[in-house]
N, C-alpha and C. Protein backbone atom coordinates (compact mmCIF):
# COMPACT_ATOMS: atom_id res chain seq x y z
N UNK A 1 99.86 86.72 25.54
CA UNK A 1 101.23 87.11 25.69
C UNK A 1 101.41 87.82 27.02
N UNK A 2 103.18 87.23 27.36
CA UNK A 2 102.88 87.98 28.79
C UNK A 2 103.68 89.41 28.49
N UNK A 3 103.12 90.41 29.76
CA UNK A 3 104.43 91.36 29.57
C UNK A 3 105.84 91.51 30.21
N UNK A 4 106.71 92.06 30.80
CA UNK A 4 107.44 92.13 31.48
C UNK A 4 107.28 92.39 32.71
N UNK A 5 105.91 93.30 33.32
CA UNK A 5 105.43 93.52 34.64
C UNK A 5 105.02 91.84 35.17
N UNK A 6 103.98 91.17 34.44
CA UNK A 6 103.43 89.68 34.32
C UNK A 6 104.61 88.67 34.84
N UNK A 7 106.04 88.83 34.17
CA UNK A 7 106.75 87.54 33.84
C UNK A 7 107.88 87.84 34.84
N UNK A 8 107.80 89.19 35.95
CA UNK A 8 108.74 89.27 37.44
C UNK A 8 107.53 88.67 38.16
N UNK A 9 108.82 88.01 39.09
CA UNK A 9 108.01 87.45 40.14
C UNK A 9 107.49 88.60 41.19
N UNK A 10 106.43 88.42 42.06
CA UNK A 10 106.00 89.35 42.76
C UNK A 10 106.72 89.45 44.09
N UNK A 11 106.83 90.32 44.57
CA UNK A 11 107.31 90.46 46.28
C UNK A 11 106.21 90.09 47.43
N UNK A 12 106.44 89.15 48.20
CA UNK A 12 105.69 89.39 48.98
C UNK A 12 105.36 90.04 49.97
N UNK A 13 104.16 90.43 50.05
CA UNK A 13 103.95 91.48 51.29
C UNK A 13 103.52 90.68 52.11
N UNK A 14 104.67 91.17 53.29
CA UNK A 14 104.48 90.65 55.20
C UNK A 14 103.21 91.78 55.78
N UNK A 15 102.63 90.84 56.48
CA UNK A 15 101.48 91.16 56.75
C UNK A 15 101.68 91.43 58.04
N UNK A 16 101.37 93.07 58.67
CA UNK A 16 101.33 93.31 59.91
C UNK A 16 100.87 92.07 61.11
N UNK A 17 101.82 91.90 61.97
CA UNK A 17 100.80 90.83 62.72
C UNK A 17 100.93 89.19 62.28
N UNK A 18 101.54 89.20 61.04
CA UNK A 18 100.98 87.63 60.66
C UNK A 18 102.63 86.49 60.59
N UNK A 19 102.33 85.59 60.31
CA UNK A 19 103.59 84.77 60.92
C UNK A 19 105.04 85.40 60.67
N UNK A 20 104.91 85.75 59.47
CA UNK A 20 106.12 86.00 59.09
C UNK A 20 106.75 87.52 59.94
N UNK A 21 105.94 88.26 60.05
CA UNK A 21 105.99 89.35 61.18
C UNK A 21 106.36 88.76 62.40
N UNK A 22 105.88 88.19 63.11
CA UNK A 22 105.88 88.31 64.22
C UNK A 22 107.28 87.34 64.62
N UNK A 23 107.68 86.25 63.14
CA UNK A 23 109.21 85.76 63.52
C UNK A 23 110.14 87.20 63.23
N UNK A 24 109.96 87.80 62.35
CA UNK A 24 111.32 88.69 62.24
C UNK A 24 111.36 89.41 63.90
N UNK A 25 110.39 90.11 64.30
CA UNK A 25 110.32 90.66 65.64
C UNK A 25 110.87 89.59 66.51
N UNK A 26 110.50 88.09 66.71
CA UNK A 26 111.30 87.39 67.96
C UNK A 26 112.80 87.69 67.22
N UNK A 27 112.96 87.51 66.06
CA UNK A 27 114.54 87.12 65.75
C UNK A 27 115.52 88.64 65.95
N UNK A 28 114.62 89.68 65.91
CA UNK A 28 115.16 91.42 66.48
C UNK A 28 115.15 91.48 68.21
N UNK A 29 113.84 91.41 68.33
CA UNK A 29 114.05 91.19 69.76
C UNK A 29 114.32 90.18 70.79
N UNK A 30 114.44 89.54 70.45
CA UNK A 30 115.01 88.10 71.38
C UNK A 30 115.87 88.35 72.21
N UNK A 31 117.21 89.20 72.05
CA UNK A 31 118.04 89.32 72.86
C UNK A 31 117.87 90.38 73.98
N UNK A 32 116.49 91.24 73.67
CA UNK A 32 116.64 92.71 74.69
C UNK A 32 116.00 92.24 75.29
N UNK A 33 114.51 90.75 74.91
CA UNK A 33 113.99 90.55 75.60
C UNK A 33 114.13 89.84 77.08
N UNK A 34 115.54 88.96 76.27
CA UNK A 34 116.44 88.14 77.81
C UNK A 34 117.14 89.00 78.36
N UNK A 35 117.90 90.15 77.75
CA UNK A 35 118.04 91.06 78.46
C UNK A 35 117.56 91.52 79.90
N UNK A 36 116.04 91.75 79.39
CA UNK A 36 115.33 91.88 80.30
C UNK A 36 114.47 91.33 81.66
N UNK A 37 114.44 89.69 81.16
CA UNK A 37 114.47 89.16 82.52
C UNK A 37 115.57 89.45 83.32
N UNK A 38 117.25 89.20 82.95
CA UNK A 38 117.92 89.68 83.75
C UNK A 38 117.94 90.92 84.58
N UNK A 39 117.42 91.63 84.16
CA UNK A 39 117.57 92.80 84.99
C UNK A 39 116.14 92.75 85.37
N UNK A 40 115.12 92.46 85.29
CA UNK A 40 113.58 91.85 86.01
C UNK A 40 114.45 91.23 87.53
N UNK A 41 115.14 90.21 86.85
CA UNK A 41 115.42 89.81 88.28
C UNK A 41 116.26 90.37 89.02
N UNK A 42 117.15 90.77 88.75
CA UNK A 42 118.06 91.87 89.50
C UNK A 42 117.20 93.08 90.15
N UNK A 43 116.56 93.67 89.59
CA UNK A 43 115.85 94.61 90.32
C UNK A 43 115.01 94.29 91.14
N UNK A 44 113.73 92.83 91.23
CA UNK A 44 113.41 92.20 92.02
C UNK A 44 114.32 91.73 93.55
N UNK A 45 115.68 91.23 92.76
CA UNK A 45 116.00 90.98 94.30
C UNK A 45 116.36 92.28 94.79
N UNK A 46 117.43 93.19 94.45
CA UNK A 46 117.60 94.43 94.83
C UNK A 46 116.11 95.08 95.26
N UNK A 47 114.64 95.06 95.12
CA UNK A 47 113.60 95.81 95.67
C UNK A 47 113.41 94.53 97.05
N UNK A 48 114.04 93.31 97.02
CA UNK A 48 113.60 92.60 98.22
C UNK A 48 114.61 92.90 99.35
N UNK A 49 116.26 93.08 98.96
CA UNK A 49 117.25 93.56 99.90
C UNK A 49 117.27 95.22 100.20
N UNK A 50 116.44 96.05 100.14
CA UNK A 50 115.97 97.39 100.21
C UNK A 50 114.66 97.06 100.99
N UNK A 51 113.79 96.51 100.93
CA UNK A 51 112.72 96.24 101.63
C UNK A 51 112.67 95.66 103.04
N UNK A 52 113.53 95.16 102.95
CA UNK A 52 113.58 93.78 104.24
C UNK A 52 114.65 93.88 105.18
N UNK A 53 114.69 93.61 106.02
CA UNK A 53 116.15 93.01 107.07
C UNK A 53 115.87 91.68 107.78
N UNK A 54 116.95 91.53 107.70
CA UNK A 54 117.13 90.32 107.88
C UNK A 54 117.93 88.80 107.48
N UNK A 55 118.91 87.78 108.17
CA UNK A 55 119.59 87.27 107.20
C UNK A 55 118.82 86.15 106.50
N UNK A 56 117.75 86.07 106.82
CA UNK A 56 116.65 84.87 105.49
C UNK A 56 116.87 85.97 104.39
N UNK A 57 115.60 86.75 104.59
CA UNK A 57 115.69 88.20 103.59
C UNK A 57 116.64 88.38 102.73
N UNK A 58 118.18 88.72 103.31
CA UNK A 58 119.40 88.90 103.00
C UNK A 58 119.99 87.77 101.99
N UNK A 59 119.80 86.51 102.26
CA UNK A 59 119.87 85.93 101.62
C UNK A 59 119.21 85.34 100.18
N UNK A 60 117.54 85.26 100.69
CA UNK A 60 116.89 85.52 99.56
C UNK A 60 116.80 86.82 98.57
N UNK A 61 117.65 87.47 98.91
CA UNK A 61 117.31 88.86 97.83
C UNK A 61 118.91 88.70 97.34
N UNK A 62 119.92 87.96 98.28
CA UNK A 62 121.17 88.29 97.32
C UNK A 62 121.08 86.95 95.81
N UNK A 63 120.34 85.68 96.37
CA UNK A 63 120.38 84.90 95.35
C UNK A 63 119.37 85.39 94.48
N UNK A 64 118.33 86.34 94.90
CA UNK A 64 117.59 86.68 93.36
C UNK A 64 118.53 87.49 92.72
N UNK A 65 119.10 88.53 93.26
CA UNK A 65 120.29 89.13 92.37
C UNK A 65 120.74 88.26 91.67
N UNK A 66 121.35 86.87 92.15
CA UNK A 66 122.32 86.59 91.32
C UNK A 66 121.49 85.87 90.21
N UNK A 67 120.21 85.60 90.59
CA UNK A 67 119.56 85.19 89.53
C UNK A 67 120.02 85.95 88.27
N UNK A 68 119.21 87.12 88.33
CA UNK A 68 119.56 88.42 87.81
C UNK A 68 120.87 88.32 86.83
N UNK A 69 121.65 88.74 87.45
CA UNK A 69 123.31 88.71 87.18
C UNK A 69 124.36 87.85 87.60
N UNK A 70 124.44 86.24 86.91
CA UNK A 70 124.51 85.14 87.85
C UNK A 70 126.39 85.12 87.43
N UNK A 71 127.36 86.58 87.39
CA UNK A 71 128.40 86.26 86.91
C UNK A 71 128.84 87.14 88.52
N UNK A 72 127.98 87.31 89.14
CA UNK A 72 128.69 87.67 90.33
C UNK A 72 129.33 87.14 91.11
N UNK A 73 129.12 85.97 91.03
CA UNK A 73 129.90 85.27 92.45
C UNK A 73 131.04 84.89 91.61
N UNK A 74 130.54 84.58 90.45
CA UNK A 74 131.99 84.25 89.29
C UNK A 74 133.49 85.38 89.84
N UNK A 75 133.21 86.83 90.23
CA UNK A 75 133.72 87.89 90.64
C UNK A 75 134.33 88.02 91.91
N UNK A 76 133.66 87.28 92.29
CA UNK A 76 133.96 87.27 93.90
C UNK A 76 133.01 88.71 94.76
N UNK A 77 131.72 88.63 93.73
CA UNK A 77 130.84 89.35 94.87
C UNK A 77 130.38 88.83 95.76
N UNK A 78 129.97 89.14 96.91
CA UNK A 78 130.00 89.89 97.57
C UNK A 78 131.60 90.06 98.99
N UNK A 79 132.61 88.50 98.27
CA UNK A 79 133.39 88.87 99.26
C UNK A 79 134.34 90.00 99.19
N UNK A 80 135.01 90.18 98.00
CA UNK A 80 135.41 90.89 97.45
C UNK A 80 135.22 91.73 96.37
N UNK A 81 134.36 93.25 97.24
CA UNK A 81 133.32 94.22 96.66
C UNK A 81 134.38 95.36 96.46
N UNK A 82 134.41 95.71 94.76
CA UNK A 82 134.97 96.95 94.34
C UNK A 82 134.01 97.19 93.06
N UNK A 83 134.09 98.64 92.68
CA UNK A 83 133.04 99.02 91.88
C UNK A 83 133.52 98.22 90.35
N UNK A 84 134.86 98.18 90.08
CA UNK A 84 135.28 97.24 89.47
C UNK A 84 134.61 96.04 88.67
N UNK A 85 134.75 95.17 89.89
CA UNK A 85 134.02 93.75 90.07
C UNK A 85 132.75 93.99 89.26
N UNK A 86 132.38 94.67 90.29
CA UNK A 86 130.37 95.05 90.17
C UNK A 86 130.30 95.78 89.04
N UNK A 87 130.79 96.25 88.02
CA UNK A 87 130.76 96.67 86.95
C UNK A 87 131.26 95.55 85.89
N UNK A 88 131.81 94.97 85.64
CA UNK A 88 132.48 93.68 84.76
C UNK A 88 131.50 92.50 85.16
N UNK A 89 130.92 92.50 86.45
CA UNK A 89 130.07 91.32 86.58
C UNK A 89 128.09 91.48 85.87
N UNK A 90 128.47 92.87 86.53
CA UNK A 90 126.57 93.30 85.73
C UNK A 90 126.85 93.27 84.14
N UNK A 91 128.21 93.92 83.43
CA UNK A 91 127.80 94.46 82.12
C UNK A 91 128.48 92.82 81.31
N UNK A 92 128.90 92.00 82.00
CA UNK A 92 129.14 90.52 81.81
C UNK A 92 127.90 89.71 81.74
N UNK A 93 127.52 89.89 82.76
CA UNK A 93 125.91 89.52 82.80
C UNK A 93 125.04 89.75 81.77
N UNK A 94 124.66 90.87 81.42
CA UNK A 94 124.11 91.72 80.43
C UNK A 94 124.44 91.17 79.49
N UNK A 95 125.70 90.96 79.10
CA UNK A 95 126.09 90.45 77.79
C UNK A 95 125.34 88.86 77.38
N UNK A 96 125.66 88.71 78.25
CA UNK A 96 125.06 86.48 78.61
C UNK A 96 124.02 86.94 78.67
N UNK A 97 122.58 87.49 79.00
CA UNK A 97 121.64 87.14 78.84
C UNK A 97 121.00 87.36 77.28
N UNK A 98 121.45 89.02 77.16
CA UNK A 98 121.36 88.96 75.68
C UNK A 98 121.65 88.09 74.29
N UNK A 99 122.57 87.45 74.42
CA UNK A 99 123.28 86.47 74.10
C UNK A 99 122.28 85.19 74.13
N UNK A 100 122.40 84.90 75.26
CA UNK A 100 121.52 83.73 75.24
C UNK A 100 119.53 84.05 74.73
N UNK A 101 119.07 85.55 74.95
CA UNK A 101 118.33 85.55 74.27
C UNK A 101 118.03 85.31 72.64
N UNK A 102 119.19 86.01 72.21
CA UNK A 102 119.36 85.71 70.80
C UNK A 102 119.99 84.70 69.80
N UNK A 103 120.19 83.79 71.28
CA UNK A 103 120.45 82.14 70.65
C UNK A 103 118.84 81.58 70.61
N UNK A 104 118.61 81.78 71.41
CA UNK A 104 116.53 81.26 71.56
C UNK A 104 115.70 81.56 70.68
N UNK A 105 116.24 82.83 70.24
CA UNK A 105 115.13 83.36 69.16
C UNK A 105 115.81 82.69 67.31
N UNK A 106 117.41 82.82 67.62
CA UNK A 106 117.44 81.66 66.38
C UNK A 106 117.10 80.45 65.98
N UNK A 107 117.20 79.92 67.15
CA UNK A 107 116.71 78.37 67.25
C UNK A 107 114.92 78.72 66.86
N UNK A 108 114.41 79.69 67.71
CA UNK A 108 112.91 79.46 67.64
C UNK A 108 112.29 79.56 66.32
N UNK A 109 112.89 80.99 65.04
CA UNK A 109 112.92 81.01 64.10
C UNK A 109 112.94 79.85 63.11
N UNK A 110 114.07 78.86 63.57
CA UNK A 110 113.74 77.51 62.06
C UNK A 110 112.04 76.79 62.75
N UNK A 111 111.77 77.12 63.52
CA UNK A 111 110.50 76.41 63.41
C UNK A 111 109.44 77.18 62.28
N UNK A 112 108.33 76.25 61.86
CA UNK A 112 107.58 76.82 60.98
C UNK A 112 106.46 77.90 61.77
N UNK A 113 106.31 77.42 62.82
CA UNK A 113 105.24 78.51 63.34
C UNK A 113 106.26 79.12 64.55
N UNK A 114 106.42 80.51 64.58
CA UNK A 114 107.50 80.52 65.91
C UNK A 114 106.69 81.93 66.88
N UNK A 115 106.42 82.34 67.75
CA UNK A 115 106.09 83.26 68.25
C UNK A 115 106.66 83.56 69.84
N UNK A 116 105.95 84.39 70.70
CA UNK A 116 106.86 84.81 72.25
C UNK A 116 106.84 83.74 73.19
N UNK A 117 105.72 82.28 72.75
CA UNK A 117 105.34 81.66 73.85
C UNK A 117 106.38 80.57 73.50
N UNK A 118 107.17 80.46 72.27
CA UNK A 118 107.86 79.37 71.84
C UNK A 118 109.55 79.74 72.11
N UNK A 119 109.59 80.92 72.19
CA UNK A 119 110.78 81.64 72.41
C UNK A 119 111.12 81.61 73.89
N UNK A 120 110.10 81.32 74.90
CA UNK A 120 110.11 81.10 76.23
C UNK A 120 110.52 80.00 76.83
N UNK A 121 110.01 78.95 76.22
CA UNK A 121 109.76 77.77 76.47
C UNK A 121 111.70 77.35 75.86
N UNK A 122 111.99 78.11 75.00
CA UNK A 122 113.42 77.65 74.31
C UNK A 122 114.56 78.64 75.40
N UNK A 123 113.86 80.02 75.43
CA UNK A 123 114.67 80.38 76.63
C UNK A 123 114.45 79.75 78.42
N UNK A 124 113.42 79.60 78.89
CA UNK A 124 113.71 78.80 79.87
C UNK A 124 114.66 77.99 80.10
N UNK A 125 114.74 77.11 79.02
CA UNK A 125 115.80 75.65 78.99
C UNK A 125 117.57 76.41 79.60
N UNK A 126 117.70 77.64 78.43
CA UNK A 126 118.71 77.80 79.28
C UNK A 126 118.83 78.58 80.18
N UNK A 127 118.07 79.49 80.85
CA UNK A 127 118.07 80.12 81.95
C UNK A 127 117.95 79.41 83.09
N UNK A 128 117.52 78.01 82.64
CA UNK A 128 117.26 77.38 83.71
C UNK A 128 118.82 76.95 84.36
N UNK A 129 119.50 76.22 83.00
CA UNK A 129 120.91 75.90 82.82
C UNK A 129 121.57 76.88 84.20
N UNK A 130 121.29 77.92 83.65
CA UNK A 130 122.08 79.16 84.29
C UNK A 130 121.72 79.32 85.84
N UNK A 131 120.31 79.28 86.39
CA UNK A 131 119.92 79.59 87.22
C UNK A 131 120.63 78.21 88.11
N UNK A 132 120.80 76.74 87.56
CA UNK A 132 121.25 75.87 88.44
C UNK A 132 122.66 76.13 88.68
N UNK A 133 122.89 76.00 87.74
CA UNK A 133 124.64 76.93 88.38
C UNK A 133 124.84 77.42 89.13
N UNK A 134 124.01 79.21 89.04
CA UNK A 134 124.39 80.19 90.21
C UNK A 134 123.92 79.28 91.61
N UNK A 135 122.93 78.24 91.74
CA UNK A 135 122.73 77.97 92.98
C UNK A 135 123.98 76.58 93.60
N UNK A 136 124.18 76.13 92.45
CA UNK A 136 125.60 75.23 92.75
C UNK A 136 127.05 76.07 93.02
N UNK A 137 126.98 76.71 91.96
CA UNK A 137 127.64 77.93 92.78
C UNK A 137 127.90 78.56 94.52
N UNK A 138 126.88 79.17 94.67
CA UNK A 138 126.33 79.44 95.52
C UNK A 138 126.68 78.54 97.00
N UNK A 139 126.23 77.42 96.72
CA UNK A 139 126.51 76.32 97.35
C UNK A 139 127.94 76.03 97.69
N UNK A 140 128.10 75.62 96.76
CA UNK A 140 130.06 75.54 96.44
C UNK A 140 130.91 76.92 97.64
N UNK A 141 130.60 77.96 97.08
CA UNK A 141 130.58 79.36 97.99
C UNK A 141 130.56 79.20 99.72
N UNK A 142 129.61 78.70 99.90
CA UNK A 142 128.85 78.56 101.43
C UNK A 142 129.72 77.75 101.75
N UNK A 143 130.14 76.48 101.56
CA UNK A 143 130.37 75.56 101.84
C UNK A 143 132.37 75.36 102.13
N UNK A 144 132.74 76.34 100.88
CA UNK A 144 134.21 76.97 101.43
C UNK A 144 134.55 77.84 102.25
N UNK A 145 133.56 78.48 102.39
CA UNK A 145 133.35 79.14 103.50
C UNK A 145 133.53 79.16 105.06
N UNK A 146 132.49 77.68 105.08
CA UNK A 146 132.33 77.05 106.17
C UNK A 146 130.65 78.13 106.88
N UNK A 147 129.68 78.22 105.86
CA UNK A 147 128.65 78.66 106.39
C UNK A 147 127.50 77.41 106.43
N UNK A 148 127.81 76.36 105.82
CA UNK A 148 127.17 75.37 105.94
C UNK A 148 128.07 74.14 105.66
């Protein structure tokens, strides 16, 4: 005979470390983690336009920015610079990467095995998205310009 402790089903215990752990963590952190390339790259180019002079330099450190924070030129940085702009374009930014981190980590989640190297490989795809833009962008930019 069973008893009543016997005839509930049991809970399972998540195991420090083990699959089911380590998806809830991508599916929590996913978004601070794209977060954080964005501002990886933003501070990268900002430590290369602080470092350097020069207009190669200048140029390569403003497109890692926009790597970074690719809603700037969306703003009209750098032609039209108010703290404004540069505030609605970084905390815009911020928003989209997070965002798009925590689309990566949902998608990565329905897989059966999911961990940081699978969450990469799903965020790349669209950072990449993003990163061709800002340089079509970019382009587009120069080119109304009349800098190329």
């Amino acid at each position: 005979m069973s008893s009543t402790e016997e005839a509930k089903p049991r809970r399972r215990r998540v195991v420090p470390g083990g699959i089911v752990d380590l998806k809830r963590r991508v599916a929590r952190q996913g978004g601070f983690a794209g977060l954080g390339v964005g501002i990886g790259l933003a501070a990268l180019g900002g430590l290369i336009l602080f470092l350097t002079d020069g207009a190669m330099f200048g140029a390569v450190g403003y497109v890692v920015v926009s790597f970074g924070f690719p809603l700037l030129a969306l703003f009209g940085v750098p032609a039209v610079s108010s703290s404004a702009r540069w505030g609605v374009a970084v905390v815009g930014s911020m928003v989209m990467w997070w965002a798009l981190g925590q689309w990566s980590a949902a998608r990565v989640r329905r897989r059966v095995i999911a961990g940081w190297r699978e969450w990469a490989e799903e965020f790349a795809i669209y950072a990449g998205g993003v990163w061709i833009g800002v340089v079509l962008g970019l382009i587009a930019a120069a080119r109304s310009l009349g800098a190329i």
